[in-house]
Protein backbone atom coordinates (compact mmCIF):
# COMPACT_ATOMS: atom_id res chain seq x y z
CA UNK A 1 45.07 153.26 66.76
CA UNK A 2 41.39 153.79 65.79
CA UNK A 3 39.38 151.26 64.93
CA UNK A 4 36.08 152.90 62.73
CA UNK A 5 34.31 155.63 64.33
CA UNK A 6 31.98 153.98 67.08
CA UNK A 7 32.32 150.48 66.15
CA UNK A 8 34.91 149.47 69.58
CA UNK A 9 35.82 146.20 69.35
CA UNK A 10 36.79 143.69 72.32
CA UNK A 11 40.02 144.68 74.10
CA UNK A 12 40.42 147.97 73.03
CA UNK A 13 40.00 151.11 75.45
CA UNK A 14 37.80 153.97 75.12
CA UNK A 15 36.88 157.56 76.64
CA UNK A 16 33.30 156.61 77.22
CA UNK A 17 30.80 159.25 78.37
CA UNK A 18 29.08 157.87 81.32
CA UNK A 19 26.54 160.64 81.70
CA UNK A 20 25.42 162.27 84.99
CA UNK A 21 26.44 160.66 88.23
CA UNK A 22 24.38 157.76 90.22
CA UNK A 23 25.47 156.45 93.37
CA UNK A 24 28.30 153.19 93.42
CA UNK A 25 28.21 153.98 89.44
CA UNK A 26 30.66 155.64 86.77
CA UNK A 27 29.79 158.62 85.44
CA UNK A 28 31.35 161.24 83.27
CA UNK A 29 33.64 160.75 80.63
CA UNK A 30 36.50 158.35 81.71
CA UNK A 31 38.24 155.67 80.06
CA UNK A 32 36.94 151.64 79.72
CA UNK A 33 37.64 148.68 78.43
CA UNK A 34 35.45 147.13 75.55
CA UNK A 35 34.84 143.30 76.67
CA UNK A 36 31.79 142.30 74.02
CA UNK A 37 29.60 141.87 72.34
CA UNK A 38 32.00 139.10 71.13
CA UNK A 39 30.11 138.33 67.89
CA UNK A 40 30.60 138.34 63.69
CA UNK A 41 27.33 140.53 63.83
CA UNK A 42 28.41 143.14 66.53
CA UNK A 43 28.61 146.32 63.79
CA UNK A 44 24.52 145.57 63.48
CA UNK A 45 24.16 146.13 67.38
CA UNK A 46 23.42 149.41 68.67
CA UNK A 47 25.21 148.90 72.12
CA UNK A 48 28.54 147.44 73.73
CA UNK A 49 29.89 146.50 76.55
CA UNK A 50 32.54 148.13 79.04
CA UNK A 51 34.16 147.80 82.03
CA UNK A 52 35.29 151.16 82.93
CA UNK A 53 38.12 152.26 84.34
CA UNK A 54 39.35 153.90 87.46
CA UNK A 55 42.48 156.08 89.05
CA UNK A 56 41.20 155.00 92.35
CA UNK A 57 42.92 152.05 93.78
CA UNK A 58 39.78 150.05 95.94
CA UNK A 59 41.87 147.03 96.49
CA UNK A 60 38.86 145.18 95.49
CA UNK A 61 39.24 141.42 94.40
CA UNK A 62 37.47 142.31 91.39
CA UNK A 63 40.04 145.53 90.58
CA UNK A 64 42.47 144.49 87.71
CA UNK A 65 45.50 147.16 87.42
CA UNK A 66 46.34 148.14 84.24
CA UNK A 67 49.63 150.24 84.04
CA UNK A 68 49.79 153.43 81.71
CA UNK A 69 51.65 152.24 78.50
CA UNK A 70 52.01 153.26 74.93
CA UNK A 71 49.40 150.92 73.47
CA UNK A 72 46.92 151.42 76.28
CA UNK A 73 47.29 155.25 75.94
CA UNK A 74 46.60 155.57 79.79
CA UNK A 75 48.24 158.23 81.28
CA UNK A 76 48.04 156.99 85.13
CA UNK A 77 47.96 153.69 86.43
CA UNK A 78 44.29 152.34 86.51
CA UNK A 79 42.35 149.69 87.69
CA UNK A 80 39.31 148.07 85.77
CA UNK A 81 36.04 147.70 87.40
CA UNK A 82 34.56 144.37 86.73
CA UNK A 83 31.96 144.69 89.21
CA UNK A 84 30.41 147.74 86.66
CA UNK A 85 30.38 145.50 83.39
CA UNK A 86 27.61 147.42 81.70
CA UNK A 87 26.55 148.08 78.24
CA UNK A 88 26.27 151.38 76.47
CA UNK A 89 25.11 152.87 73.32
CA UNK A 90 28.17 152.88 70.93
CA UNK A 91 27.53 156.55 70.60
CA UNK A 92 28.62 157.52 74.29
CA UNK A 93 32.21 155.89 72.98
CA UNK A 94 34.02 159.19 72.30
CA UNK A 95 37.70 158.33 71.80
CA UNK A 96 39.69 155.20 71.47
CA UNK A 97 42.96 155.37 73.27
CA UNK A 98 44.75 151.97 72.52
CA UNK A 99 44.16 148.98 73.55
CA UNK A 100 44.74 146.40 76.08
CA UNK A 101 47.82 143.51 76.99
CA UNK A 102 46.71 140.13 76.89
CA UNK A 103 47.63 139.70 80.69
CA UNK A 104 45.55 141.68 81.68
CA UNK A 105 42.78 141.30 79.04
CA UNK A 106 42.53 137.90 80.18
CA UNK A 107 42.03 138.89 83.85
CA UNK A 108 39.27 140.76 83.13
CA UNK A 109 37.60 138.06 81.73
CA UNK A 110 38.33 135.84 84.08
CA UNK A 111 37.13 138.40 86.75
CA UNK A 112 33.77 138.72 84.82
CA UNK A 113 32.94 134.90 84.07
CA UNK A 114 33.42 134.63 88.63
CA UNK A 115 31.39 137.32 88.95
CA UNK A 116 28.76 135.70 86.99
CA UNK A 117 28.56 132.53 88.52
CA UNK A 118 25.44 131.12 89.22
C-alpha cells in the first residue's frame, strides 16, 4: 500500500521522523496516523497533519488503541495520541505502513473535534 511518495493522505499510517526529543512530545521516527489536511488542494501544501502513535499504554481518555493488523502494518498494539495532533513537513513522512479501520479512524476524530472545543 503506498500512496505517492510524500503525498499521505487522511487515514493512512506513516513512519514519521519526529526529530530530536522535547519534553511531553514525540520524537524520533515512530509510526502516526495522517488525519488532514482534508482538502482537494492538499498535494499543493507543504505540510500534514498526524497524530502519532505510541506502544505505551497511558490509559489516557484521549488514547485510541489500534491493534496490529495486516492493513495497519503495526507490529504491536498501539495507541494514538490525540492530545499531539501536530503538523509536519510531508518530507519527515518516511514510510507508509497501511492504513487505518474505520472504527477506529472515526475515534480519532471524534477524540480531536473534543479536544478542540471551545
Amino acid at each position: 500500500m503506498q500512496s505517492s511518495p510524500r503525498f499521505p493522505r487522511p487515514g493512512e499510517i506513516w513512519i514519521t521522523d519526529f526529530g530530536l526529543p522535547h519534553p511531553h512530545e514525540p520524537a524520533g521516527r515512530r509510526p502516526a496516523v495522517v488525519v488532514g489536511p482534508i482538502t482537494s488542494r492538499s498535494s499543493s501544501l507543504p505540510f500534514v497533519f498526524l497524530v502519532p502513535l505510541t506502544r505505551t499504554q497511558r490509559y489516557s481518555i484521549s488514547h485510541i488503541e489500534i491493534p496490529p493488523t495486516e492493513e495497519n502494518g503495526l507490529t504491536h498494539t498501539s495507541a494514538a495520541q490525540s492530545e499531539l495532533v501536530r503538523s509536519v513537513s510531508r518530507e519527515r513522512c518516511i514510510e507508509q505502513l497501511g492504513i487505518i479501520d474505520s472504527e477506529r479512524w472515526n475515534a480519532i476524530r471524534e477524540s480531536i473535534k473534543n479536544l478542540f472545543r471551545f
